[in-house]
Every structure is written in structure tokens, then in C-alpha cells.
PDBML (XML) file of the C-alpha atoms, coordinates in Angstrom:
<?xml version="1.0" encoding="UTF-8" ?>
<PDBx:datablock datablockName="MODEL"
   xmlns:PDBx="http://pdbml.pdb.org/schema/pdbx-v50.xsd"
   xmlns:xsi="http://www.w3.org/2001/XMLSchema-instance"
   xsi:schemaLocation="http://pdbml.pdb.org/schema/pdbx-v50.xsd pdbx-v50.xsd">
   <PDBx:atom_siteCategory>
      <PDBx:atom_site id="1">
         <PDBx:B_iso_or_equiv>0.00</PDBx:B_iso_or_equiv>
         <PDBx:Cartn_x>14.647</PDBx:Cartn_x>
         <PDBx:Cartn_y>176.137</PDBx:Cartn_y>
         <PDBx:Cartn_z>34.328</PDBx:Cartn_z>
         <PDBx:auth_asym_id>A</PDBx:auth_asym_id>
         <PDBx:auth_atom_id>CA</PDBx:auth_atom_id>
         <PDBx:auth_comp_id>UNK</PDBx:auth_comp_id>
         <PDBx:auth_seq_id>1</PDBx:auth_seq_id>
         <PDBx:group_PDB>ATOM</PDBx:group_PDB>
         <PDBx:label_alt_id xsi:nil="true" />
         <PDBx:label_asym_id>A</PDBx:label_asym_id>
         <PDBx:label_atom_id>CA</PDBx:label_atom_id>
         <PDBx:label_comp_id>UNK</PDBx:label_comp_id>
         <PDBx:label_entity_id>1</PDBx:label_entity_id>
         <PDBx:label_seq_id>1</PDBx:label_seq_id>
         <PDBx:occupancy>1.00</PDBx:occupancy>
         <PDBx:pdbx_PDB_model_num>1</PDBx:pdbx_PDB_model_num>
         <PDBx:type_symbol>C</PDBx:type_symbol>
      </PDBx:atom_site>
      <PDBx:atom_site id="2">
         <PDBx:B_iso_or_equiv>0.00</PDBx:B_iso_or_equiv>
         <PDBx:Cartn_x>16.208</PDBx:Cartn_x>
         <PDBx:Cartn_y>179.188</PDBx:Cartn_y>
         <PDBx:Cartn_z>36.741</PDBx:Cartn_z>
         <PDBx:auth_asym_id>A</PDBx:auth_asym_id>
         <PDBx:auth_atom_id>CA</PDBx:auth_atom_id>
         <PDBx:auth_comp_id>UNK</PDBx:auth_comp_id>
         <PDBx:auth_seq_id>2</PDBx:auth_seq_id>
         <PDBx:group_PDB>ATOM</PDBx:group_PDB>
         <PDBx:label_alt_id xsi:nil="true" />
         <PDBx:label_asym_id>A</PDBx:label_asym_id>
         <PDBx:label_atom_id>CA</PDBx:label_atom_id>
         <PDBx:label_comp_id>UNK</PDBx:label_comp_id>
         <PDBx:label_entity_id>1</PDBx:label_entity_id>
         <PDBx:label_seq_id>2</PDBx:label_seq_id>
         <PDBx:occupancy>1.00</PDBx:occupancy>
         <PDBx:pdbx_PDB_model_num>1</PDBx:pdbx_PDB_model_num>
         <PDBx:type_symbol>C</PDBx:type_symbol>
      </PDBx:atom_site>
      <PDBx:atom_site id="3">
         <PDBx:B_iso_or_equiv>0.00</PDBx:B_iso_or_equiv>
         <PDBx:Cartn_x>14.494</PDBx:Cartn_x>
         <PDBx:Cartn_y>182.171</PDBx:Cartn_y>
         <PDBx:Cartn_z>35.875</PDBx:Cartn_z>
         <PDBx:auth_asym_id>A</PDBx:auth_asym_id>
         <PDBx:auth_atom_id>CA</PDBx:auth_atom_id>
         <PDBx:auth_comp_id>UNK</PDBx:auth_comp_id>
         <PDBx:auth_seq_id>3</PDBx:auth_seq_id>
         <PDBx:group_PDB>ATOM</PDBx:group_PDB>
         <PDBx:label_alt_id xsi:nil="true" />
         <PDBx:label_asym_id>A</PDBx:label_asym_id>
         <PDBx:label_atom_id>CA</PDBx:label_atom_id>
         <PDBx:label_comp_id>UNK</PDBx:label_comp_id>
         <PDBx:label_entity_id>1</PDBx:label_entity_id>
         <PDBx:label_seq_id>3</PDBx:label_seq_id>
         <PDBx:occupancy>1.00</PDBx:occupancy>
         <PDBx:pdbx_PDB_model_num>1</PDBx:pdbx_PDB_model_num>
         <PDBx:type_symbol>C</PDBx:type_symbol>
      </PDBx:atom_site>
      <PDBx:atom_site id="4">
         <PDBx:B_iso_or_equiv>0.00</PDBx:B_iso_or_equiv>
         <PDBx:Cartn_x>14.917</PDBx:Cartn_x>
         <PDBx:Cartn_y>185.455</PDBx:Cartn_y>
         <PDBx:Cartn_z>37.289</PDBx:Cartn_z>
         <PDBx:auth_asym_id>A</PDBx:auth_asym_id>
         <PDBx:auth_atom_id>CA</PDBx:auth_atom_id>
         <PDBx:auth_comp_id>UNK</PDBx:auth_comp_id>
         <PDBx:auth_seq_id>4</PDBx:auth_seq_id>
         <PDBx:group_PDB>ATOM</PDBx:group_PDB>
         <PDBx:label_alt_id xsi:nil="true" />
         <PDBx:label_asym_id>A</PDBx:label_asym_id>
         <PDBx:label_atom_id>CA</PDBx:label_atom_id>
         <PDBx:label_comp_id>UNK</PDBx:label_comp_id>
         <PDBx:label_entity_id>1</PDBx:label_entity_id>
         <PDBx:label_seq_id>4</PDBx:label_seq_id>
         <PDBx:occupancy>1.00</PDBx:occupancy>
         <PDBx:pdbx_PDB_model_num>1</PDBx:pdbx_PDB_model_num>
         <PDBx:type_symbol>C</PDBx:type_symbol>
      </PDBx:atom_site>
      <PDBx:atom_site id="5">
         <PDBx:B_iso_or_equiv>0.00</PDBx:B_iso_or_equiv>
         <PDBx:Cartn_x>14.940</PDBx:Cartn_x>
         <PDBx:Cartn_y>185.742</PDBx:Cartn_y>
         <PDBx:Cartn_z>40.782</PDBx:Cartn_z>
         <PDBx:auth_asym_id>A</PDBx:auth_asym_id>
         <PDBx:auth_atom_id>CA</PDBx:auth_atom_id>
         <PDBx:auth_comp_id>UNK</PDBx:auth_comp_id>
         <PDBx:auth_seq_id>5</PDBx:auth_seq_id>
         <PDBx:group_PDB>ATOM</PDBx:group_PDB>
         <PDBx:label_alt_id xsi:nil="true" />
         <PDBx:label_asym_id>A</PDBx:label_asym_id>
         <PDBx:label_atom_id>CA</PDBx:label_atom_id>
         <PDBx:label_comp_id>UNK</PDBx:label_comp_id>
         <PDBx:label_entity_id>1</PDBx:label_entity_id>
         <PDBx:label_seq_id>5</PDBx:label_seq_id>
         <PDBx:occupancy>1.00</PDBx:occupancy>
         <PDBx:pdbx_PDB_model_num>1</PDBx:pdbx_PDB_model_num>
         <PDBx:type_symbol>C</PDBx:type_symbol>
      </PDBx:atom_site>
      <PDBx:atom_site id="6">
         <PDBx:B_iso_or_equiv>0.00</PDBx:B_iso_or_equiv>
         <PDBx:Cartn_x>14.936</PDBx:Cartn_x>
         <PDBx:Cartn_y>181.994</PDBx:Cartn_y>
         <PDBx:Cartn_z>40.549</PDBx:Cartn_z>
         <PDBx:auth_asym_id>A</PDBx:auth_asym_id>
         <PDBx:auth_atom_id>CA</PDBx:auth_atom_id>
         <PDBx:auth_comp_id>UNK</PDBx:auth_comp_id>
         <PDBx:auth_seq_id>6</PDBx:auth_seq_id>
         <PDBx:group_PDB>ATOM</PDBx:group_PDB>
         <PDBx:label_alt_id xsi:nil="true" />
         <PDBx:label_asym_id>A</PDBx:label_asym_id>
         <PDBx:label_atom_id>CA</PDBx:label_atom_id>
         <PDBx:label_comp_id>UNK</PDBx:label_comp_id>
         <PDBx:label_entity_id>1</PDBx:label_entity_id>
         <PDBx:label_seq_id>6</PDBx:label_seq_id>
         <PDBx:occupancy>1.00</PDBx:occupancy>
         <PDBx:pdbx_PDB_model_num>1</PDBx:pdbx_PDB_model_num>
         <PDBx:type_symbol>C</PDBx:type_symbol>
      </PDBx:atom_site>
      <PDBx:atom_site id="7">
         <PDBx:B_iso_or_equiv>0.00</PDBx:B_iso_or_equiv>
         <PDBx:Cartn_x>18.731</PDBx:Cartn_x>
         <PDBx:Cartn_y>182.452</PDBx:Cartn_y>
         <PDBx:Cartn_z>38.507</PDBx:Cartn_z>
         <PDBx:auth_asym_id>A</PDBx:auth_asym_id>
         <PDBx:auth_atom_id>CA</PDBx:auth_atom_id>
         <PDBx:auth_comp_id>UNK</PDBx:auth_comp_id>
         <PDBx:auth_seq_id>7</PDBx:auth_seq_id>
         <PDBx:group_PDB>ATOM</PDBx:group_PDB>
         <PDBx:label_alt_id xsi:nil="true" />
         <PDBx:label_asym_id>A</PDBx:label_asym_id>
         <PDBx:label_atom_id>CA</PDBx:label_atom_id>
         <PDBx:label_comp_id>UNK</PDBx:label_comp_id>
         <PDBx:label_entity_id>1</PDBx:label_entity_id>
         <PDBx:label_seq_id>7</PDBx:label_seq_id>
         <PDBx:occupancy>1.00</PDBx:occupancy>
         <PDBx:pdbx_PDB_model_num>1</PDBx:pdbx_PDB_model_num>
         <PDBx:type_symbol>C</PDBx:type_symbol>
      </PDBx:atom_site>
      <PDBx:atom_site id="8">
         <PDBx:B_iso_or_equiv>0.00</PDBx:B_iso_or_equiv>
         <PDBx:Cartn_x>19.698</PDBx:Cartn_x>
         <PDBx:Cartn_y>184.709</PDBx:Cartn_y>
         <PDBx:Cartn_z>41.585</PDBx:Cartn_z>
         <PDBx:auth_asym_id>A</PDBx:auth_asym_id>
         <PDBx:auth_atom_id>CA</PDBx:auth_atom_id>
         <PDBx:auth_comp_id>UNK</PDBx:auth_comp_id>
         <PDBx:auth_seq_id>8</PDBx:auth_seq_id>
         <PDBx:group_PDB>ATOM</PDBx:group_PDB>
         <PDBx:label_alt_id xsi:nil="true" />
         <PDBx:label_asym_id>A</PDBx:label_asym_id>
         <PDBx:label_atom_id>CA</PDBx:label_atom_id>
         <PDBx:label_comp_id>UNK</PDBx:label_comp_id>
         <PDBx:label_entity_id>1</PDBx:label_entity_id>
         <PDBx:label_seq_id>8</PDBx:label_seq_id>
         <PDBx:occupancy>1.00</PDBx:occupancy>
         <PDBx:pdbx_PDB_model_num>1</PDBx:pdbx_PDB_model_num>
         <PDBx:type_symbol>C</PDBx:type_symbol>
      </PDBx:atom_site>
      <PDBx:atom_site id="9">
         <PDBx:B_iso_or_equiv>0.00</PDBx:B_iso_or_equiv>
         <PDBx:Cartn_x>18.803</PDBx:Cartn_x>
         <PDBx:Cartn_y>182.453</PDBx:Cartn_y>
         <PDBx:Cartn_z>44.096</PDBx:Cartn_z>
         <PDBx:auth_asym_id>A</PDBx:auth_asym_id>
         <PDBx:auth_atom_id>CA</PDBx:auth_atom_id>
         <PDBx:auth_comp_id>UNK</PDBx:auth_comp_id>
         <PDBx:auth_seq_id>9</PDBx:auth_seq_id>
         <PDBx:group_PDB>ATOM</PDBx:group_PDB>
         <PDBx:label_alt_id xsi:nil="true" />
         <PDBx:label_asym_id>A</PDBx:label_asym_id>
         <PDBx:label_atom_id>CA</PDBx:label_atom_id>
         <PDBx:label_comp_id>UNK</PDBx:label_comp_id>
         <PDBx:label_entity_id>1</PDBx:label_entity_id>
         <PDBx:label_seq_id>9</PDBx:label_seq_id>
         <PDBx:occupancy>1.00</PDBx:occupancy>
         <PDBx:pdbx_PDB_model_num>1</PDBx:pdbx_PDB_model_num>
         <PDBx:type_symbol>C</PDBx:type_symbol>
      </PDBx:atom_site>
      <PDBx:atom_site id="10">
         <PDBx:B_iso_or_equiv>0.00</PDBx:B_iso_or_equiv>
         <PDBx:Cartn_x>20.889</PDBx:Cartn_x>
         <PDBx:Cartn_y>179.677</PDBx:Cartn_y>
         <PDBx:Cartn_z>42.377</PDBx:Cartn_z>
         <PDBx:auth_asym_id>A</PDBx:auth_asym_id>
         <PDBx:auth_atom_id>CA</PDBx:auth_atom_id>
         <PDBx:auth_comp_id>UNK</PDBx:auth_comp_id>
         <PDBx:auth_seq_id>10</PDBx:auth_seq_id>
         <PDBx:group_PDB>ATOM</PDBx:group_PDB>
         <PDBx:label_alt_id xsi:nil="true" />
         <PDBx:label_asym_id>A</PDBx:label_asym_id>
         <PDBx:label_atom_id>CA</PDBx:label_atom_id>
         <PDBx:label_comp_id>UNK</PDBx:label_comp_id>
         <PDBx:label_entity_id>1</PDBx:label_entity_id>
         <PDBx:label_seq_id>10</PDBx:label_seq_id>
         <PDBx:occupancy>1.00</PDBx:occupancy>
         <PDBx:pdbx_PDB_model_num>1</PDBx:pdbx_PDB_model_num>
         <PDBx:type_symbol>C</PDBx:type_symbol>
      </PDBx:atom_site>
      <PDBx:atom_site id="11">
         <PDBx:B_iso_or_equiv>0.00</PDBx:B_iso_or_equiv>
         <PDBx:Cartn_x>23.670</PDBx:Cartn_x>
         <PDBx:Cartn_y>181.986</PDBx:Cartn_y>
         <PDBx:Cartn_z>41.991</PDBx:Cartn_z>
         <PDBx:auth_asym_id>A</PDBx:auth_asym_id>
         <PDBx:auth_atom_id>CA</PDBx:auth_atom_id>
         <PDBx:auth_comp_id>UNK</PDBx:auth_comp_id>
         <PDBx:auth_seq_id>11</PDBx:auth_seq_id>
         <PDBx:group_PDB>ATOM</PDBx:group_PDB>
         <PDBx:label_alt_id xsi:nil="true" />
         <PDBx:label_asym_id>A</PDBx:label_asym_id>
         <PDBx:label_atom_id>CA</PDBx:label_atom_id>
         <PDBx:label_comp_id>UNK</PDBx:label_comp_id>
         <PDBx:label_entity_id>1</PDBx:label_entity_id>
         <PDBx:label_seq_id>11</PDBx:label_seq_id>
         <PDBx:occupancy>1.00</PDBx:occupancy>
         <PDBx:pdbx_PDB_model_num>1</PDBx:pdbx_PDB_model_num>
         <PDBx:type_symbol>C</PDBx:type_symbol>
      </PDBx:atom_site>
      <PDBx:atom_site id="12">
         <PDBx:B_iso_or_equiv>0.00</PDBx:B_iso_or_equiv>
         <PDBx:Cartn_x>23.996</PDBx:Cartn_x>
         <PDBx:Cartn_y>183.280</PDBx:Cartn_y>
         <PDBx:Cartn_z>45.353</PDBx:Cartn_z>
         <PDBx:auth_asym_id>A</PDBx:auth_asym_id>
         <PDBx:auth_atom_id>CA</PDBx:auth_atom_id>
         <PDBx:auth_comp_id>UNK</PDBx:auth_comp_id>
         <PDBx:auth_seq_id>12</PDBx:auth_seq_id>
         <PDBx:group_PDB>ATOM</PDBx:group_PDB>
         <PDBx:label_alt_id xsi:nil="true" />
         <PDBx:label_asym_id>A</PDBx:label_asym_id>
         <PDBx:label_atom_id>CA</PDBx:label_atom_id>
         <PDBx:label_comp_id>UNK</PDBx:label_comp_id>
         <PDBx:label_entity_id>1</PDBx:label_entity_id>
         <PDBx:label_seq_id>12</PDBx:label_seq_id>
         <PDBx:occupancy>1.00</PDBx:occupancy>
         <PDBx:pdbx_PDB_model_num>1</PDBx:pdbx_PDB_model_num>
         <PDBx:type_symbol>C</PDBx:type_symbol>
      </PDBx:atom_site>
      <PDBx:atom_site id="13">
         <PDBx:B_iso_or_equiv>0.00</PDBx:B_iso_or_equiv>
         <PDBx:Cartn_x>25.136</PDBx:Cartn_x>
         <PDBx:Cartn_y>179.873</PDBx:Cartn_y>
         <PDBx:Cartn_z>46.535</PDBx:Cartn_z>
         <PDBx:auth_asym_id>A</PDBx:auth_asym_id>
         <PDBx:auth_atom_id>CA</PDBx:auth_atom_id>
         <PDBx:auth_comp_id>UNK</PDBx:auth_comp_id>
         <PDBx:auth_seq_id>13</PDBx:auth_seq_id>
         <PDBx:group_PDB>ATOM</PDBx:group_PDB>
         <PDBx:label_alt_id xsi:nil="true" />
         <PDBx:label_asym_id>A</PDBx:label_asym_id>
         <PDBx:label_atom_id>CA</PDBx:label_atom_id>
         <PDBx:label_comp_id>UNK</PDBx:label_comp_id>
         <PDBx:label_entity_id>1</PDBx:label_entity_id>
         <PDBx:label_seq_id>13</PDBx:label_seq_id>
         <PDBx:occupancy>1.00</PDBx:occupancy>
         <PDBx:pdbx_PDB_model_num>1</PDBx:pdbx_PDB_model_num>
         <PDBx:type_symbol>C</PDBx:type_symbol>
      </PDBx:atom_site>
      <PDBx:atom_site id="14">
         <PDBx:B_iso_or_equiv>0.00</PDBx:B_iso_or_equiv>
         <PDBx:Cartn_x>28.437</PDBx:Cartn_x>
         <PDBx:Cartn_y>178.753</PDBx:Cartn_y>
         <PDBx:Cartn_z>46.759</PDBx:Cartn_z>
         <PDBx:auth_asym_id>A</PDBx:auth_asym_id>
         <PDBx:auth_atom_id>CA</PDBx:auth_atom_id>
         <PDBx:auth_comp_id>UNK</PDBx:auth_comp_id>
         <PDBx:auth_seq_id>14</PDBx:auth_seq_id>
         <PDBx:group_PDB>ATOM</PDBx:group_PDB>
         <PDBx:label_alt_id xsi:nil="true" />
         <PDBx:label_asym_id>A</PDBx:label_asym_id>
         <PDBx:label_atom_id>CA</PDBx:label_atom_id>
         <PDBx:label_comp_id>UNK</PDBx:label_comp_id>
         <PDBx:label_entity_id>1</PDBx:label_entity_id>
         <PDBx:label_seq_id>14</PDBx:label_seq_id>
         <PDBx:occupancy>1.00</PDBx:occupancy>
         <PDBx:pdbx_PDB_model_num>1</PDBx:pdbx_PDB_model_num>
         <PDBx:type_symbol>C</PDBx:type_symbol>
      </PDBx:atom_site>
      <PDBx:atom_site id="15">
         <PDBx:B_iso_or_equiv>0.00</PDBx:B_iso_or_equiv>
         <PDBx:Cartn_x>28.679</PDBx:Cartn_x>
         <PDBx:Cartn_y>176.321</PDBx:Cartn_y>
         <PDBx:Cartn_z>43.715</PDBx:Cartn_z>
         <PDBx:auth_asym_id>A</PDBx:auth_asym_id>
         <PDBx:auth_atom_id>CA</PDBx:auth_atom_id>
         <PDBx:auth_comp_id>UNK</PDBx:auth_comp_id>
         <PDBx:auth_seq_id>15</PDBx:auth_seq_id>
         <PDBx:group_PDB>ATOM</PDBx:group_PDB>
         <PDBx:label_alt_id xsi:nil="true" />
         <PDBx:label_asym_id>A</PDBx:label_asym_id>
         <PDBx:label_atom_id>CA</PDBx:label_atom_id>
         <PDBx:label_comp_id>UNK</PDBx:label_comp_id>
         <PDBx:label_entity_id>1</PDBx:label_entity_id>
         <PDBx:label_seq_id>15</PDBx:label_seq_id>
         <PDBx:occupancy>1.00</PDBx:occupancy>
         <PDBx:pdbx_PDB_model_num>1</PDBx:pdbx_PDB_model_num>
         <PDBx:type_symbol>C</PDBx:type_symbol>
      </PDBx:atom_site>
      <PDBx:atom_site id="16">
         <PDBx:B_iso_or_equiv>0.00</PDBx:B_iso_or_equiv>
         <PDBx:Cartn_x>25.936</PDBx:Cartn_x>
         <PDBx:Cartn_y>175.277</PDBx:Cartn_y>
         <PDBx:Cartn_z>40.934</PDBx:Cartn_z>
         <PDBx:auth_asym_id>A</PDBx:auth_asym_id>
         <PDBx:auth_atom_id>CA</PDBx:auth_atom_id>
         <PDBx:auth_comp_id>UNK</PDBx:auth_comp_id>
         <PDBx:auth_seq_id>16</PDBx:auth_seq_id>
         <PDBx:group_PDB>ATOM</PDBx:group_PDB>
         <PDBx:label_alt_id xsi:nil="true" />
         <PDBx:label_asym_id>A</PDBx:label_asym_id>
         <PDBx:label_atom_id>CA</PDBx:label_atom_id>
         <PDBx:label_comp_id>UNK</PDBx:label_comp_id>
         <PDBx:label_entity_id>1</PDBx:label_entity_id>
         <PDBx:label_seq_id>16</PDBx:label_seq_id>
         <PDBx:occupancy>1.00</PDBx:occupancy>
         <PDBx:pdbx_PDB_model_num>1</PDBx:pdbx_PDB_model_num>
         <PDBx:type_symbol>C</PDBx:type_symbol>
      </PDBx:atom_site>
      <PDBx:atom_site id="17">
         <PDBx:B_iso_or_equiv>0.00</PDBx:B_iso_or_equiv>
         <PDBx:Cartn_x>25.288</PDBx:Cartn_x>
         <PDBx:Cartn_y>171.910</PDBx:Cartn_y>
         <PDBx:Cartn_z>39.542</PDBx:Cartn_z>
         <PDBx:auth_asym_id>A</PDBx:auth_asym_id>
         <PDBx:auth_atom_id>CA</PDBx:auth_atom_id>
         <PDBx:auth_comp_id>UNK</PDBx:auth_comp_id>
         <PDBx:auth_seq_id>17</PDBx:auth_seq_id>
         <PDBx:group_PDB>ATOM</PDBx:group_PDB>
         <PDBx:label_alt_id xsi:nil="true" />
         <PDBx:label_asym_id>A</PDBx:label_asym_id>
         <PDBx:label_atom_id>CA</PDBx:label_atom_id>
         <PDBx:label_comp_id>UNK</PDBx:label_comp_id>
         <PDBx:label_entity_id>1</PDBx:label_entity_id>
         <PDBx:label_seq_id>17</PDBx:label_seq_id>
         <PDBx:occupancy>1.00</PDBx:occupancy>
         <PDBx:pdbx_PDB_model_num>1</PDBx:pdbx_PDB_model_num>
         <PDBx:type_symbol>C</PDBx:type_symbol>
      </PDBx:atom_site>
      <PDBx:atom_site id="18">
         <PDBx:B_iso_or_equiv>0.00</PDBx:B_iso_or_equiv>
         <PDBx:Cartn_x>23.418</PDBx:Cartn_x>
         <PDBx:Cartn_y>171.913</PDBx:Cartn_y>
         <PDBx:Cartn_z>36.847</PDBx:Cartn_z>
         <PDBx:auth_asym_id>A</PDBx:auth_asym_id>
         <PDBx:auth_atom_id>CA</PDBx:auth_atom_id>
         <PDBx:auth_comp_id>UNK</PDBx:auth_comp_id>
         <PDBx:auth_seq_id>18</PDBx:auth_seq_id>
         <PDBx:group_PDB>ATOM</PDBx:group_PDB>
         <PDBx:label_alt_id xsi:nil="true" />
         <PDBx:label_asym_id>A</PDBx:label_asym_id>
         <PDBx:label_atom_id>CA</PDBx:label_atom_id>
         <PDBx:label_comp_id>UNK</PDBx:label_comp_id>
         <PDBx:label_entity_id>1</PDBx:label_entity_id>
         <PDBx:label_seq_id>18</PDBx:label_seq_id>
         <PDBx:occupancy>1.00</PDBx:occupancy>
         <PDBx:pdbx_PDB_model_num>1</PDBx:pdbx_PDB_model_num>
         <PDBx:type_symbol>C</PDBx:type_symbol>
      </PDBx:atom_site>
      <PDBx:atom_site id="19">
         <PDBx:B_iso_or_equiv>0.00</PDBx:B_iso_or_equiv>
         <PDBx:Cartn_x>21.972</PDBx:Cartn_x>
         <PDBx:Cartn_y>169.375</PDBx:Cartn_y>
         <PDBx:Cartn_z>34.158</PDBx:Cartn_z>
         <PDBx:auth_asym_id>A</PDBx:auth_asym_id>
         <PDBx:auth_atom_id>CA</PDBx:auth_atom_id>
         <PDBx:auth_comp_id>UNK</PDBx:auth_comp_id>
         <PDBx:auth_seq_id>19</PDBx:auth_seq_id>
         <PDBx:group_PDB>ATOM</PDBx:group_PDB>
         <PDBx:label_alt_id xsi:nil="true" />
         <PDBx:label_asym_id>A</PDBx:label_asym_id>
         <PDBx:label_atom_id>CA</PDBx:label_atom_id>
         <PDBx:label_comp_id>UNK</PDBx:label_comp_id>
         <PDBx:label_entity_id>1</PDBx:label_entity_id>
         <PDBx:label_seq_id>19</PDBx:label_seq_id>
         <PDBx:occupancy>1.00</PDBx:occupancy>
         <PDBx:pdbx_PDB_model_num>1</PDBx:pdbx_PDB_model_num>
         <PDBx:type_symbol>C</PDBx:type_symbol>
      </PDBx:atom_site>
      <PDBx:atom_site id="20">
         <PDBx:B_iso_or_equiv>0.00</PDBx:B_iso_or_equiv>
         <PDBx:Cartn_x>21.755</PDBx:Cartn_x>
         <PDBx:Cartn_y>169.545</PDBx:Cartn_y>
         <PDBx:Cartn_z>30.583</PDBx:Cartn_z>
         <PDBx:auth_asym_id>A</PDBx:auth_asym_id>
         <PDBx:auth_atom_id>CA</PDBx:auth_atom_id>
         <PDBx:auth_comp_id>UNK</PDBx:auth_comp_id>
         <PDBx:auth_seq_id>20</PDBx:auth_seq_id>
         <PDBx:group_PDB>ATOM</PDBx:group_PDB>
         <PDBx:label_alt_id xsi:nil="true" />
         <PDBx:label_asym_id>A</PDBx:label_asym_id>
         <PDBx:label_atom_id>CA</PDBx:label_atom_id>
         <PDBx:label_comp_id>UNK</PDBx:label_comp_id>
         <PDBx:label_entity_id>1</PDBx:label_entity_id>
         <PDBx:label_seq_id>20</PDBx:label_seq_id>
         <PDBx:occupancy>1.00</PDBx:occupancy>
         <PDBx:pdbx_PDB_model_num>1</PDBx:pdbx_PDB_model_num>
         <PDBx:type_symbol>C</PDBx:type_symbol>
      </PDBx:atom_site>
      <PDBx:atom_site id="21">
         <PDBx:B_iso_or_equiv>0.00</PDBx:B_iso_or_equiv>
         <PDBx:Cartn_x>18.355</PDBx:Cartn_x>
         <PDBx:Cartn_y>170.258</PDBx:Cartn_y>
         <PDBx:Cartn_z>30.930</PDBx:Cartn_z>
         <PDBx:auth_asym_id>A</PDBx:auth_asym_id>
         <PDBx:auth_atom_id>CA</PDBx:auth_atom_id>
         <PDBx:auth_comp_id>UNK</PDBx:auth_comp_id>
         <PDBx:auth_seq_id>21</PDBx:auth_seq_id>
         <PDBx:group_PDB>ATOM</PDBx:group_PDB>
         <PDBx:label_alt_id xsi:nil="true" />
         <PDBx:label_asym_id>A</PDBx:label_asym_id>
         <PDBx:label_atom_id>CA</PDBx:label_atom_id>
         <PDBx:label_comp_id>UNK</PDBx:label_comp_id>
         <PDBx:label_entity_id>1</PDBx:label_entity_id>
         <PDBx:label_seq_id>21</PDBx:label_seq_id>
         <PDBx:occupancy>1.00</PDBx:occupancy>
         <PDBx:pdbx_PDB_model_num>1</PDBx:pdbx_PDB_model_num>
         <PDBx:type_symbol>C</PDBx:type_symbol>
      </PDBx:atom_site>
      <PDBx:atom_site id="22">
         <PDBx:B_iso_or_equiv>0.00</PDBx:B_iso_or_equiv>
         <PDBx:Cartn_x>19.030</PDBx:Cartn_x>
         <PDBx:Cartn_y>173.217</PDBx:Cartn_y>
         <PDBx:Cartn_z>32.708</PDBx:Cartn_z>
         <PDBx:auth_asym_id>A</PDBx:auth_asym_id>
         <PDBx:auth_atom_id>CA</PDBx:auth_atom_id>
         <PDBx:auth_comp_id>UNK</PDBx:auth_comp_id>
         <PDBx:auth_seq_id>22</PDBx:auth_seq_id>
         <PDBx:group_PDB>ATOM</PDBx:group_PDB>
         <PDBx:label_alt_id xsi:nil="true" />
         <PDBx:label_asym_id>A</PDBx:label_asym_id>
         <PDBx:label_atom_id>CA</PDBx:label_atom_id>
         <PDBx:label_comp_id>UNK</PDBx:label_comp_id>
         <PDBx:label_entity_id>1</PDBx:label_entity_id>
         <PDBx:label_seq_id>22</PDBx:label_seq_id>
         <PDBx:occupancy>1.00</PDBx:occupancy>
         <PDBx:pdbx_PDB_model_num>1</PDBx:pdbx_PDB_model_num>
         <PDBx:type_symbol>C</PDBx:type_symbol>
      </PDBx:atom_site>
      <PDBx:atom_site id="23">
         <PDBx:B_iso_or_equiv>0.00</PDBx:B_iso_or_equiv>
         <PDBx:Cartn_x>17.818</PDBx:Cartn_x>
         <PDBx:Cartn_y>176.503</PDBx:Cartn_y>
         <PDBx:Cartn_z>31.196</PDBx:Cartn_z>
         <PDBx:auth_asym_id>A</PDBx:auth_asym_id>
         <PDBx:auth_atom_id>CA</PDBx:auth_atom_id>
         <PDBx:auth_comp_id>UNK</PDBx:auth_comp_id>
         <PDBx:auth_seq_id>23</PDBx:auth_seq_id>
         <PDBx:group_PDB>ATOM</PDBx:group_PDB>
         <PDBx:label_alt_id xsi:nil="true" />
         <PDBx:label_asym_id>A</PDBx:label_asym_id>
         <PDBx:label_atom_id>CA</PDBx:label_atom_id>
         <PDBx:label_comp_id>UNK</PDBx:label_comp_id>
         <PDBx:label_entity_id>1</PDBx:label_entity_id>
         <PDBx:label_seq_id>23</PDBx:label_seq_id>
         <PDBx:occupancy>1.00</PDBx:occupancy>
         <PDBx:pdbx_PDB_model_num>1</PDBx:pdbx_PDB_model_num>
         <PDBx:type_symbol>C</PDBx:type_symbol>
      </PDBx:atom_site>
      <PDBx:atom_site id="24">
         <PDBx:B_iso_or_equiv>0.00</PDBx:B_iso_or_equiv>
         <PDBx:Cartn_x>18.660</PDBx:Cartn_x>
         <PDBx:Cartn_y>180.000</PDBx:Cartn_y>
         <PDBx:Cartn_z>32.669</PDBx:Cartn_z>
         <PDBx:auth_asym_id>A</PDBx:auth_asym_id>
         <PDBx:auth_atom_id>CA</PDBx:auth_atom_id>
         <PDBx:auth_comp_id>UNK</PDBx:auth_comp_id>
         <PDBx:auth_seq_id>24</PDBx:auth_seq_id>
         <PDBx:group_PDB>ATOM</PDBx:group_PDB>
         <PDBx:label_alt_id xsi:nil="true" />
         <PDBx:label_asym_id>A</PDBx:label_asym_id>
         <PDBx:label_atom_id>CA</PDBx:label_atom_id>
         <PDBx:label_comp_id>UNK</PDBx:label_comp_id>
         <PDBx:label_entity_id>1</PDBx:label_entity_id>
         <PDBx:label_seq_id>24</PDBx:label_seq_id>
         <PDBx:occupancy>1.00</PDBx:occupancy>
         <PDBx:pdbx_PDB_model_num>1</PDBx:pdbx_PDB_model_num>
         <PDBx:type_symbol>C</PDBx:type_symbol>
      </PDBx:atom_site>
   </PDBx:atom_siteCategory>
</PDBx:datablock>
């Protein structure tokens, strides 16, 4: 999970890998 400010944070870099575990 990316949650929140925790989302943000992840999008505020440059490029985002994610898994298909990945929850937002």
C-alpha cells in the first residue's frame, strides 16, 4: 500500500514501479 501522503511521496518521484500488490 501508498496511502495518502505516502501516494504523494511516491508520486513526486520521477517514475513509479509498482507490483500487483500495490494498492493506492
Amino acid at each position: 500500500p501508498a496511502v495518502g501522503a505516502g501516494w504523494n511521496l511516491a508520486l513526486g518521484c520521477d517514475l513509479v514501479v509498482a507490483t500487483p500488490e500495490s494498492t493506492f
